[in-house]
N, C-alpha and C. Protein backbone atom coordinates (compact mmCIF):
# COMPACT_ATOMS: atom_id res chain seq x y z
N UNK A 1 -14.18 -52.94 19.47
CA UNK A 1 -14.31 -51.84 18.56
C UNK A 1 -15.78 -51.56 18.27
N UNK A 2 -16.77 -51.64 19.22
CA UNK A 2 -18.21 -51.49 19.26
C UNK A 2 -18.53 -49.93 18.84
N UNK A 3 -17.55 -48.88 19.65
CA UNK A 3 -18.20 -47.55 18.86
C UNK A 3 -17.74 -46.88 17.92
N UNK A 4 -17.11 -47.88 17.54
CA UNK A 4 -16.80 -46.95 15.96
C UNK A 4 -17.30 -47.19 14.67
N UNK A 5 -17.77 -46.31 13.91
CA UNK A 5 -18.49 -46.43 12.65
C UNK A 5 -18.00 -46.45 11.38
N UNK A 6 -18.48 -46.92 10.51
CA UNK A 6 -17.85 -46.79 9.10
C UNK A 6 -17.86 -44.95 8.71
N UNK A 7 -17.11 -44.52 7.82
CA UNK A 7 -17.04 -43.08 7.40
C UNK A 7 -18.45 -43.77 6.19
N UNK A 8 -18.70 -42.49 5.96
CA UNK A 8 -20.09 -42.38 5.02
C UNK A 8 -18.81 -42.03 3.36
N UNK A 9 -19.61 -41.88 2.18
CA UNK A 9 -18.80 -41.42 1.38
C UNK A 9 -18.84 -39.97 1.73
N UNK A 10 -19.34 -39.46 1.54
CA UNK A 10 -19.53 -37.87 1.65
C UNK A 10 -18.90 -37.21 2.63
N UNK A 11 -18.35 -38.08 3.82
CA UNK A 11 -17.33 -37.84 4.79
C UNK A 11 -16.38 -37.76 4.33
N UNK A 12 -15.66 -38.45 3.66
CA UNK A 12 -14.54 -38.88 3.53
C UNK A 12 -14.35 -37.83 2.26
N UNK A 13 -14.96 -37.74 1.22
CA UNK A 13 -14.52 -36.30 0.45
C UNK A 13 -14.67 -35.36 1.24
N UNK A 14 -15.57 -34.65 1.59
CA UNK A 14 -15.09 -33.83 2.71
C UNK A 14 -13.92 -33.58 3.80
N UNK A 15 -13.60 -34.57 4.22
CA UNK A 15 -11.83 -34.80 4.64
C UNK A 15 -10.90 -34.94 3.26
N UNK A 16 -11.38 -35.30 2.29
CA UNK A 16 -10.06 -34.78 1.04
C UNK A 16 -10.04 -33.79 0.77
N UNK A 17 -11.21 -32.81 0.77
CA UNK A 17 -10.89 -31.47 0.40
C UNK A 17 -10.23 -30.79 1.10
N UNK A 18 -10.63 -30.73 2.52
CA UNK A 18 -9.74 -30.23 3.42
C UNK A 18 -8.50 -30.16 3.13
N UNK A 19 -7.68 -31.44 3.07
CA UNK A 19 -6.50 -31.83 2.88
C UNK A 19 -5.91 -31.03 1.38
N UNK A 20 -6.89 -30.81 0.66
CA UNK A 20 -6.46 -30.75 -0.65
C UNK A 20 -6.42 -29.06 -0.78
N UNK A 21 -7.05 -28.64 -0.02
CA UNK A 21 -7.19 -26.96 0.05
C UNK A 21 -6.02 -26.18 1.21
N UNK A 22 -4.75 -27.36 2.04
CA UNK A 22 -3.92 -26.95 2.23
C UNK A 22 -3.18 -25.63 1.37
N UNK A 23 -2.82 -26.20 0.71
CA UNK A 23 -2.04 -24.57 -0.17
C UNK A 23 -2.57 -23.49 -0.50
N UNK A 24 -3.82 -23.72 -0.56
CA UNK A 24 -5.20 -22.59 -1.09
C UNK A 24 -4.60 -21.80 0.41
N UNK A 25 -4.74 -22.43 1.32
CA UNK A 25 -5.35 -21.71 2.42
C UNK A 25 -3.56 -21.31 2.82
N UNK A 26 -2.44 -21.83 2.90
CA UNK A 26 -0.91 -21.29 2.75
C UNK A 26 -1.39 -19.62 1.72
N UNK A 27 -1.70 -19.83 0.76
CA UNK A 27 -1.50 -18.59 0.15
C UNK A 27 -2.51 -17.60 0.63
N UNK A 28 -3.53 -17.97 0.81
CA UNK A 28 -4.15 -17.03 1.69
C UNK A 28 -3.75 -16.26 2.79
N UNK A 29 -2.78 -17.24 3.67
CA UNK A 29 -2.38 -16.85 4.70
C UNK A 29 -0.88 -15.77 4.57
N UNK A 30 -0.42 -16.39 3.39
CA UNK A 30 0.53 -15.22 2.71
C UNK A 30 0.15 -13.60 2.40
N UNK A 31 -1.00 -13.68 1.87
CA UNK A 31 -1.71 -12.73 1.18
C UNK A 31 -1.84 -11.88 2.61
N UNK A 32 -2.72 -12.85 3.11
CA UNK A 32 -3.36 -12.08 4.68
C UNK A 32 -2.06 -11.40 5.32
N UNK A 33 -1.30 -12.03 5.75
CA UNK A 33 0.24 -11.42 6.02
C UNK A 33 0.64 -10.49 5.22
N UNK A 34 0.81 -10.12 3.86
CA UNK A 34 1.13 -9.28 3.12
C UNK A 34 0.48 -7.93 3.60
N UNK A 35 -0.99 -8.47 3.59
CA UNK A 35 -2.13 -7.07 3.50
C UNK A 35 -1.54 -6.53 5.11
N UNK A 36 -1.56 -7.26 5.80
CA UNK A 36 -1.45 -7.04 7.56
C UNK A 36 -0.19 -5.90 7.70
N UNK A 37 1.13 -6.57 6.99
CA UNK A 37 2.22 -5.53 6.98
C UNK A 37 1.93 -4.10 6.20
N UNK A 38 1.15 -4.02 5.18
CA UNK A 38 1.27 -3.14 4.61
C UNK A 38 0.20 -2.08 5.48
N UNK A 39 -0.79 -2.54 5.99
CA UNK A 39 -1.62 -1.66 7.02
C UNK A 39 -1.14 -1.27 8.04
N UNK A 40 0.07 -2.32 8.37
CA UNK A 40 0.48 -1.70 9.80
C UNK A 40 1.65 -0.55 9.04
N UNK A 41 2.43 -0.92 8.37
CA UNK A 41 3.01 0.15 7.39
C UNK A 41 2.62 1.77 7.48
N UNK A 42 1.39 1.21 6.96
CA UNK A 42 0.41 2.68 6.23
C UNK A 42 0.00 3.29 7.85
N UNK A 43 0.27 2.78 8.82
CA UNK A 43 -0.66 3.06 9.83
C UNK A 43 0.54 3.92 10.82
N UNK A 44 1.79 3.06 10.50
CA UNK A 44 3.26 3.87 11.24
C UNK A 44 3.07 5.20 10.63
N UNK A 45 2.76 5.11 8.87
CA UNK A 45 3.64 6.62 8.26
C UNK A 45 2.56 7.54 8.48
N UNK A 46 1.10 7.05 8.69
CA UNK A 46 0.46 8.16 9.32
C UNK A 46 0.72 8.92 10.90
N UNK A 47 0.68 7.65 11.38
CA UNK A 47 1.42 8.41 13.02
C UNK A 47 2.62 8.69 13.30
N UNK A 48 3.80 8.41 11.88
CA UNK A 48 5.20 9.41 12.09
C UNK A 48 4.35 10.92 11.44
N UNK A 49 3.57 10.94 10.64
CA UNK A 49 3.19 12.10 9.82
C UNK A 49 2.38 13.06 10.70
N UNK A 50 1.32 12.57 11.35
CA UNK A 50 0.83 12.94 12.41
C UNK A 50 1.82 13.85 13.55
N UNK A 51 2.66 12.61 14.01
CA UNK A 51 3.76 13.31 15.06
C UNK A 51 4.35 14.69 14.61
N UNK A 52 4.99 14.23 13.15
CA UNK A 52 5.98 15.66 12.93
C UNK A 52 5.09 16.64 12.94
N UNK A 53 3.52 16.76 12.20
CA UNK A 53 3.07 18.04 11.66
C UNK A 53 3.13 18.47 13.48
N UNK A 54 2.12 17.99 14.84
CA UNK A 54 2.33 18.14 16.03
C UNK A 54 3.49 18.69 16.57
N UNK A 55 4.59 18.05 16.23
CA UNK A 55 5.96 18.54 16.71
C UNK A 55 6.29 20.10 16.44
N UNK A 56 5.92 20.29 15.05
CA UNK A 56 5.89 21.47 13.94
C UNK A 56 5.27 22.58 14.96
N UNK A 57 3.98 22.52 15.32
CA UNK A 57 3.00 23.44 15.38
C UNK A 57 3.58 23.54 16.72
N UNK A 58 3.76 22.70 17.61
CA UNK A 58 4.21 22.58 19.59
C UNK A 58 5.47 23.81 19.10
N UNK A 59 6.32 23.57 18.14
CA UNK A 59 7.72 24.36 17.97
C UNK A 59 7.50 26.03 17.38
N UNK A 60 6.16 25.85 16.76
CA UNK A 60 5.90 27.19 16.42
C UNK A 60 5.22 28.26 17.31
N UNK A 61 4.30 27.30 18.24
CA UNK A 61 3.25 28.16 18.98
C UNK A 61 4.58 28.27 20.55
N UNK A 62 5.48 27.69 21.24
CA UNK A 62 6.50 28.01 21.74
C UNK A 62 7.42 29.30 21.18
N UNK A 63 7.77 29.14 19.77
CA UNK A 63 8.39 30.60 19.28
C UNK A 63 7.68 31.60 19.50
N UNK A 64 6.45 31.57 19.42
CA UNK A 64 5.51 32.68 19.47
C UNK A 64 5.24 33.30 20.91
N UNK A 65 4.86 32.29 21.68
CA UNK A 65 4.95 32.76 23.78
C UNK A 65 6.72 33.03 23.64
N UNK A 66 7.94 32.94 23.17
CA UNK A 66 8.68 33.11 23.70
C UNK A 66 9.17 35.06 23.06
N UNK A 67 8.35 34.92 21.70
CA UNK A 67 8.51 36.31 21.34
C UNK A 67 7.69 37.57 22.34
N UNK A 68 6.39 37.24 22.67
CA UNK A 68 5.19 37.80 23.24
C UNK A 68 6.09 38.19 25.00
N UNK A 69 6.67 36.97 25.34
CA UNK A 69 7.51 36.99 26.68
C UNK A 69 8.68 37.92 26.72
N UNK A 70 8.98 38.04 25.34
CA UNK A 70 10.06 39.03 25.15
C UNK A 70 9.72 40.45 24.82
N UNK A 71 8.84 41.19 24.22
CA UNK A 71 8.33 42.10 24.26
C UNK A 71 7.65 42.72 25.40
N UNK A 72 7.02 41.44 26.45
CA UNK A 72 6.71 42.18 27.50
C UNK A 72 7.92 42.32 28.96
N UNK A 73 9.11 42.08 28.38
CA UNK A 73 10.23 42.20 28.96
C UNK A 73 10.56 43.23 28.49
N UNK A 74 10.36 44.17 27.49
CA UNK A 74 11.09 45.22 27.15
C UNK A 74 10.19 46.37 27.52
């Protein structure tokens, strides 16, 4: 057992905190998850919102070439 060393003190608190900041860092990771869904959330209802107004305008500017197509049919 030639290469192994004693831990220093200051090591060894340093490995308790770690240990001891388990849950700190669980709720963080909750939080972080929370924030993550709600961005990806916010990020769907802009690009369903996005889509429809697009859908809207594709359905209006079509009514319009199909009126223009019809007048120059008559």
């Amino acid at each position: 057992m030639k290469g192994r060393r004693e831990k220093k003190k200051g090591e060894e608190e340093a490995g308790d905190e770690m240990s001891g900041d388990e849950k700190t860092g669980g709720e963080k990771t909750s939080s972080a998850r929370r924030q993550s869904e709600l961005r990806q959330r916010e990020m769907w209802r802009r690009e369903s919102l996005l889509l429809s107004v697009t859908l809207e305008s594709s359905r209006r500017t079509n009514m319009q070439r199909g009126r223009e197509a019809e007048k120059r049919k008559q």
